[in-house]
Protein backbone atom coordinates (compact mmCIF):
# COMPACT_ATOMS: atom_id res chain seq x y z
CA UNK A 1 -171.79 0.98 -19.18
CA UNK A 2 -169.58 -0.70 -16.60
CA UNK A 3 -167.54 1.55 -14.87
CA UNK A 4 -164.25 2.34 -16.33
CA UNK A 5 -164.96 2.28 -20.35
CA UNK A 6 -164.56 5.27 -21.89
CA UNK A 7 -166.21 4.99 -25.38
CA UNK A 8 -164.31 7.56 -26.79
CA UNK A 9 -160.91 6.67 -26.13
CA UNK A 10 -158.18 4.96 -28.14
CA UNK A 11 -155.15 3.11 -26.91
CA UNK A 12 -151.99 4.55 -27.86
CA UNK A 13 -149.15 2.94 -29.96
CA UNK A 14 -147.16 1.04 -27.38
CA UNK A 15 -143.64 0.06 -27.36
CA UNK A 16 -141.87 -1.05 -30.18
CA UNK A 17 -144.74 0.80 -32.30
CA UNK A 18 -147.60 -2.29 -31.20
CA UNK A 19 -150.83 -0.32 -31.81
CA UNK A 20 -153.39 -1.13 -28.81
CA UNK A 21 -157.01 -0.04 -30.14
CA UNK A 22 -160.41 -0.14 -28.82
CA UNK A 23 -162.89 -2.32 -31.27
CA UNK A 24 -166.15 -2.88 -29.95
CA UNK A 25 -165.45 -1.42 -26.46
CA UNK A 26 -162.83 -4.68 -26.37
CA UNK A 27 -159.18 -4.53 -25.98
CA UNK A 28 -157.40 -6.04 -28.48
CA UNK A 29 -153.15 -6.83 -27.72
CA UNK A 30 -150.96 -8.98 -29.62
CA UNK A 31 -151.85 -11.49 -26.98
CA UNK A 32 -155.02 -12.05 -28.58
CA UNK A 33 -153.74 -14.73 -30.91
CA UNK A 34 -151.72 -16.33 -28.32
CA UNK A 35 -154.89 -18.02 -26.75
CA UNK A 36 -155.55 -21.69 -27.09
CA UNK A 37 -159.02 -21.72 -26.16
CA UNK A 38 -161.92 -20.00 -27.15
CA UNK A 39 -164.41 -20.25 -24.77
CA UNK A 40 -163.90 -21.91 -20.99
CA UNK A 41 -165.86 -21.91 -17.77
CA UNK A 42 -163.94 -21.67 -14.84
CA UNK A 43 -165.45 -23.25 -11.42
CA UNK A 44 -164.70 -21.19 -8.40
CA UNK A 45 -165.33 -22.69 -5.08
CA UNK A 46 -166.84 -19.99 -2.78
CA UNK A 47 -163.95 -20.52 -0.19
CA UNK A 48 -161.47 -18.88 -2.79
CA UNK A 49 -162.97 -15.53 -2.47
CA UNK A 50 -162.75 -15.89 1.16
CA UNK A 51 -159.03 -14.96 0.93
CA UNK A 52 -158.15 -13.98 4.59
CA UNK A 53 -161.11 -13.47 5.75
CA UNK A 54 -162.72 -15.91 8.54
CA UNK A 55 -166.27 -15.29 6.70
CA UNK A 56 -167.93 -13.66 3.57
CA UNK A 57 -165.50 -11.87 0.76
CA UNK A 58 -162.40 -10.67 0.84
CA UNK A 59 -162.39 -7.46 -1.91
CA UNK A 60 -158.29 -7.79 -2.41
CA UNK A 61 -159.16 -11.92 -3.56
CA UNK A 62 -162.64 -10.57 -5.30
CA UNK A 63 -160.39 -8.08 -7.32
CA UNK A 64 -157.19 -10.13 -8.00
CA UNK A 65 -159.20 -13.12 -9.28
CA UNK A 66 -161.24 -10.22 -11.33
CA UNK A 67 -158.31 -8.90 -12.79
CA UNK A 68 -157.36 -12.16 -14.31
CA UNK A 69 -160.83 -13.07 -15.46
CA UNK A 70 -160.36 -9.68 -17.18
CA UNK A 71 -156.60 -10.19 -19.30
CA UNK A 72 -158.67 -13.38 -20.49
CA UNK A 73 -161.54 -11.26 -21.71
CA UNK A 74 -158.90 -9.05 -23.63
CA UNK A 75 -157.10 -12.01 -25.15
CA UNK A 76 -160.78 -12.56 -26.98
CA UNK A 77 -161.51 -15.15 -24.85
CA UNK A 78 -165.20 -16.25 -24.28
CA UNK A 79 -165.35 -16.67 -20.59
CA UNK A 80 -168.50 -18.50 -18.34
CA UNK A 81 -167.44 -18.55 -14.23
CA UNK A 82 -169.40 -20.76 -11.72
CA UNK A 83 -168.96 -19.75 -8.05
CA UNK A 84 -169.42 -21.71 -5.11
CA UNK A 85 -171.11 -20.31 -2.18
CA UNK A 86 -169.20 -22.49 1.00
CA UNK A 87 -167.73 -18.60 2.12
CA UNK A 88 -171.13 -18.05 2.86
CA UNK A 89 -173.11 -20.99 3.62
CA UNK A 90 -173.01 -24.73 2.78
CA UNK A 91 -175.90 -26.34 2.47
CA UNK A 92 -174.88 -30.06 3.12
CA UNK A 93 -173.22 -28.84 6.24
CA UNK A 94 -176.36 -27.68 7.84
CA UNK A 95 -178.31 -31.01 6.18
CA UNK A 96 -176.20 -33.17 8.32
CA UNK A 97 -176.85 -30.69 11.62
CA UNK A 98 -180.22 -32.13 11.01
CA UNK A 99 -181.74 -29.25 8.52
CA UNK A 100 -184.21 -30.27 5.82
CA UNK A 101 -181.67 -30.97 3.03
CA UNK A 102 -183.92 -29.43 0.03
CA UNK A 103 -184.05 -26.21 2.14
CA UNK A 104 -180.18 -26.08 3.42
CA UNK A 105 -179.27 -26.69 -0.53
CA UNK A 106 -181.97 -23.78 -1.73
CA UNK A 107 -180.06 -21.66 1.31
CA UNK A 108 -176.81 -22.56 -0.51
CA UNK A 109 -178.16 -21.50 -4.03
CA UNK A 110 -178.75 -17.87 -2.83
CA UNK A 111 -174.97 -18.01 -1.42
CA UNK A 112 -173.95 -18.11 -4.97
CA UNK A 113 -176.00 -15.26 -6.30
CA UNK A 114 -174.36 -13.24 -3.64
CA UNK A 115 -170.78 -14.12 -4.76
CA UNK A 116 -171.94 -14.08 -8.49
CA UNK A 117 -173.05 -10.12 -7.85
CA UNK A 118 -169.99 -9.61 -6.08
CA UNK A 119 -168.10 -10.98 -8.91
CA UNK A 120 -170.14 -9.20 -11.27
CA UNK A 121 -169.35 -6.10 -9.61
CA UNK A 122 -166.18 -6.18 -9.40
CA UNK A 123 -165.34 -6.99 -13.00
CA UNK A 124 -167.50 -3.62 -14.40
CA UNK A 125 -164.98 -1.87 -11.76
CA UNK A 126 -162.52 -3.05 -14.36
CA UNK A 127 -164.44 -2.26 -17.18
CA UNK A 128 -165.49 -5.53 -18.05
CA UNK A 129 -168.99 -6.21 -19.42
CA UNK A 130 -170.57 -9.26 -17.37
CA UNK A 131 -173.89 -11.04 -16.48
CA UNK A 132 -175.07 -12.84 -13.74
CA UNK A 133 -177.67 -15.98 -14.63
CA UNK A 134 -179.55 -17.56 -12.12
CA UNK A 135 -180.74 -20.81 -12.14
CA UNK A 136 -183.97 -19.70 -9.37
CA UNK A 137 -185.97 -16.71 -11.11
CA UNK A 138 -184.43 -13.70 -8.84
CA UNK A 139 -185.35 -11.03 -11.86
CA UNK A 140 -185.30 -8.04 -9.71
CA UNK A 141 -181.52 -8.87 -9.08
CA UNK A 142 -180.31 -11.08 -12.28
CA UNK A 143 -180.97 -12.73 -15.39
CA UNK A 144 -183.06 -16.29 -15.59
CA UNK A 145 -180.31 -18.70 -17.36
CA UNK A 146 -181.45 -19.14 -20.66
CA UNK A 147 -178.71 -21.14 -22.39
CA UNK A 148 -179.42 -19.34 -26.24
CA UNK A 149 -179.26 -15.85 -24.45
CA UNK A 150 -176.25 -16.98 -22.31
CA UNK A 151 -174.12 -17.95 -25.61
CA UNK A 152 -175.00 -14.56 -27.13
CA UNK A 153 -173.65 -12.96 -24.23
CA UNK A 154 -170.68 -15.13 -24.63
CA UNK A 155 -170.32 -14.47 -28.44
CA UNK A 156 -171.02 -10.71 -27.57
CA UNK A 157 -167.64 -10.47 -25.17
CA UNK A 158 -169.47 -10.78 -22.10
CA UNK A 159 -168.37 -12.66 -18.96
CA UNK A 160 -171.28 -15.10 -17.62
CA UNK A 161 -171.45 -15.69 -14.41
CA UNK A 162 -173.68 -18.51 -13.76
CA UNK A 163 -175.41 -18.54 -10.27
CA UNK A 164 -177.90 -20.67 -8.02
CA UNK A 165 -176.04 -24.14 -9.13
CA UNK A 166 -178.44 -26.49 -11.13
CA UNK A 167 -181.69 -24.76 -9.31
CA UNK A 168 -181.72 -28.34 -8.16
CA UNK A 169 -181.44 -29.47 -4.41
CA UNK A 170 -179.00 -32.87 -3.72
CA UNK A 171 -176.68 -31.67 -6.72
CA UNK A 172 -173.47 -29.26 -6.55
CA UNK A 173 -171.69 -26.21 -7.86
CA UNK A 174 -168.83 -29.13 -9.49
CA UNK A 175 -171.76 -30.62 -11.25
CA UNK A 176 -173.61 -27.23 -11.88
CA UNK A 177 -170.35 -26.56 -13.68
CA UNK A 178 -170.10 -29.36 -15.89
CA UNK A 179 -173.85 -29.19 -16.66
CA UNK A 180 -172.97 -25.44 -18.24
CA UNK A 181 -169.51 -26.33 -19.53
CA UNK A 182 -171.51 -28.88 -21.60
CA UNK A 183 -174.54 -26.56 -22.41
CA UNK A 184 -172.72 -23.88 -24.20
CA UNK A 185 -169.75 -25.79 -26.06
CA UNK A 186 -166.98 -24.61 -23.91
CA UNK A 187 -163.58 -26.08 -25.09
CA UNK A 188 -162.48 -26.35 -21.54
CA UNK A 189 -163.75 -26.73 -17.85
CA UNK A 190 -161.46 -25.11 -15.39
CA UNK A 191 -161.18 -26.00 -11.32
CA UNK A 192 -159.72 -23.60 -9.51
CA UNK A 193 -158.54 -25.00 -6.16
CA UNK A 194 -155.96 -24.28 -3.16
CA UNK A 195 -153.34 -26.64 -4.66
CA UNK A 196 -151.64 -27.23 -8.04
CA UNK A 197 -153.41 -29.85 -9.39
CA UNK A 198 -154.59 -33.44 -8.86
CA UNK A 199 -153.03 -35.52 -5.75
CA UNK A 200 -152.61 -39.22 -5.17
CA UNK A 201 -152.52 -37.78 -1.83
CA UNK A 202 -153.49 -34.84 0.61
CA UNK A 203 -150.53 -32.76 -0.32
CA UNK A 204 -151.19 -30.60 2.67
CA UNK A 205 -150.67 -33.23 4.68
CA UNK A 206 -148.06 -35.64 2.97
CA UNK A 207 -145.45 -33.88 2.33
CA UNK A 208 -144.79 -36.44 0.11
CA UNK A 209 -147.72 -36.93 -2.07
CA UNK A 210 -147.03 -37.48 -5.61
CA UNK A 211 -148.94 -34.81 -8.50
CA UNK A 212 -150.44 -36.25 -11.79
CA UNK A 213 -149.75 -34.45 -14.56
CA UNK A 214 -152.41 -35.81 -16.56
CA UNK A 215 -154.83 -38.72 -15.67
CA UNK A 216 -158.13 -39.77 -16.99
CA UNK A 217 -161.83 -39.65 -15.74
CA UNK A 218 -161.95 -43.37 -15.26
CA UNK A 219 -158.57 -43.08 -13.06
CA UNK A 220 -160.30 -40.28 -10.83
CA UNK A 221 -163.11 -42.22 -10.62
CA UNK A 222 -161.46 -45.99 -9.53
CA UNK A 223 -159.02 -44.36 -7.69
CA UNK A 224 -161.66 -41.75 -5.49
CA UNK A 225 -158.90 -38.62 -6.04
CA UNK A 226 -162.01 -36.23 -5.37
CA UNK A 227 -161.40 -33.69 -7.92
CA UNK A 228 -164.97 -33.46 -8.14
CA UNK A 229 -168.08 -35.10 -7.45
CA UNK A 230 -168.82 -38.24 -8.98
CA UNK A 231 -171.57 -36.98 -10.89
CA UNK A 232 -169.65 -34.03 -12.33
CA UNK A 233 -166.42 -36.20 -13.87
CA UNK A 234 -169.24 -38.80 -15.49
CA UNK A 235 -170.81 -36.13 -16.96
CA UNK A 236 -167.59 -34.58 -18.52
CA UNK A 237 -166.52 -37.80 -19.61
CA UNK A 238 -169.81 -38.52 -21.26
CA UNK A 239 -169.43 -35.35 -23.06
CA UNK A 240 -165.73 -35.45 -23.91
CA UNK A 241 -165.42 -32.28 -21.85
CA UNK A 242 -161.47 -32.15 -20.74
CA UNK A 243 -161.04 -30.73 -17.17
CA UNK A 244 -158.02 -28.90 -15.72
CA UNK A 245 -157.30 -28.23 -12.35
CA UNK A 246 -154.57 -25.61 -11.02
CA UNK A 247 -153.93 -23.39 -8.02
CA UNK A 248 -155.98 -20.23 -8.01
CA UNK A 249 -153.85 -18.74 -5.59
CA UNK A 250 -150.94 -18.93 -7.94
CA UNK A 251 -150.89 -15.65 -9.42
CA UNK A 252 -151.07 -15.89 -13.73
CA UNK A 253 -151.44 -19.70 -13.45
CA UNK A 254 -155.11 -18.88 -14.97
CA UNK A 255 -153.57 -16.95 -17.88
CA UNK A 256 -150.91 -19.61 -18.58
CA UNK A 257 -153.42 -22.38 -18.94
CA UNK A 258 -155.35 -20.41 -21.32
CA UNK A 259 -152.21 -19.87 -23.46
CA UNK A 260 -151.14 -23.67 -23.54
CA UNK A 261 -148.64 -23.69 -20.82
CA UNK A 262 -148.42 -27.55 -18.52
CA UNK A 263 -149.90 -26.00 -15.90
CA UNK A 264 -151.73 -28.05 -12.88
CA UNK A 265 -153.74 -31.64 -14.14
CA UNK A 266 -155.14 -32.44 -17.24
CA UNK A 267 -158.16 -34.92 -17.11
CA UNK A 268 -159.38 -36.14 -20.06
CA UNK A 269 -161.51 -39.30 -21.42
CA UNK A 270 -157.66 -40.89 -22.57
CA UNK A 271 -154.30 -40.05 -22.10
């Protein structure tokens, strides 16, 4: 049992008389039936957990972005997370030093099933069921992904963490996203990045650069905005997959997506 469940407790009534009660170990508040989705993935880059650290995790980020990932989970929403591993290694980096690609990319794989423990760990601090799924067989550690057993988890309240990208070399965690997103009927992808949205510009360096509200696939695509890879935008706009990108370190801006609010960019097959 993850740390922090107590089986036999009961929430109390709560202001105004709102009665906050325990059904199968999972929270349920009246802001269960303000959620518009019911099942996302959200893609995590391995630099967000870096938070102010120069290298590796920062447990204040690791917690925060667990504590959000949580409120979802006890709005009864289904809830699949792809991490990044780029805090830890980066597999193309090291391919261009002159590394044998399929190994730097298999290097970069096991980066993610670090952060996917971590994140794991973390969220049973909170009391939060969850399950790491590897895409390399690592059984001593986590679960193979199996996509049947990885929608039961889902439809069980569990947060999947999905880990080791595609278990192919040459493709990344942005297409290892999609691939999943796709796999087990998510309404929604979600990119987390460092800004609020999609740019027709580097807003970190144009002060000036304008935000898109909402664009389509084909726009990102023609216009190179470099949301994501090329392969992971065909792939959601092949599948009719919508995509969403907002800040992750905007506190809330996570919970406000999930509950319909304009948050961020909206890309979609039309607008």
């Amino acid at each position: 049992m993850p740390r922090g469940l107590d089986k036999g407790r009961r929430g109390p009534a709560g202001a105004g008389g709102t009665l906050l009660g325990i059904v199968g170990l999972q929270i349920m508040t009246p802001k269960t039936a303000a959620a518009r989705y019911r099942r996302i993935l959200v893609k995590l880059s391995g630099e967000a957990l870096l938070g102010e650290e120069d290298y590796g995790i920062d447990a204040g980020m690791l917690k925060r972005i667990a504590g959000e990932i949580r409120d979802l989970s006890q709005m009864g929403v289904q809830i699949a997370v792809v991490i990044g591993g780029g805090n830890i290694f980066r597999g193309a980096g090291l391919a261009r030093a002159g590394m044998d690609r399929v190994t730097a990319d298999h290097m970069g794989m096991l980066a993610t099933v670090i952060n996917a423990l971590a994140m794991q760990d973390s969220l049973e601090s909170l009391g939060v069921y969850a399950r790491v799924m590897s895409a390399l067989r690592i059984n001593e550690v986590c679960e193979d992904y199996i996509r049947r057993r990885a929608v039961r988890h889902l439809e069980k309240g569990r947060v999947v963490i999905f880990a080791a990208g595609t278990g192919n070399p040459f493709f990344t965690t942005d297409t290892a996203a999609s691939l999943r997103a796709i796999e087990i009927n998510a309404d929604i992808l979600l990119k987390a990045t460092k800004v609020n949205g999609v740019y027709d510009s580097d807003p970190m360096q144009n002060p000036d650069a304008k935000r898109y509200a909402r664009l389509t696939f084909d726009q990102v695509l023609n216009d190179r905005l470099g949301v994501m890879d090329a392969t992971a935008i065909v792939m959601c706009r092949e599948n009719r997959l919508p995509l969403q990108v907002f800040n992750l370190f905007q506190a809330g801006d996570l919970l406000r997506i999930v509950q319909g609010e304009d948050v961020g960019t909206v890309v979609c097959t039309e607008l």
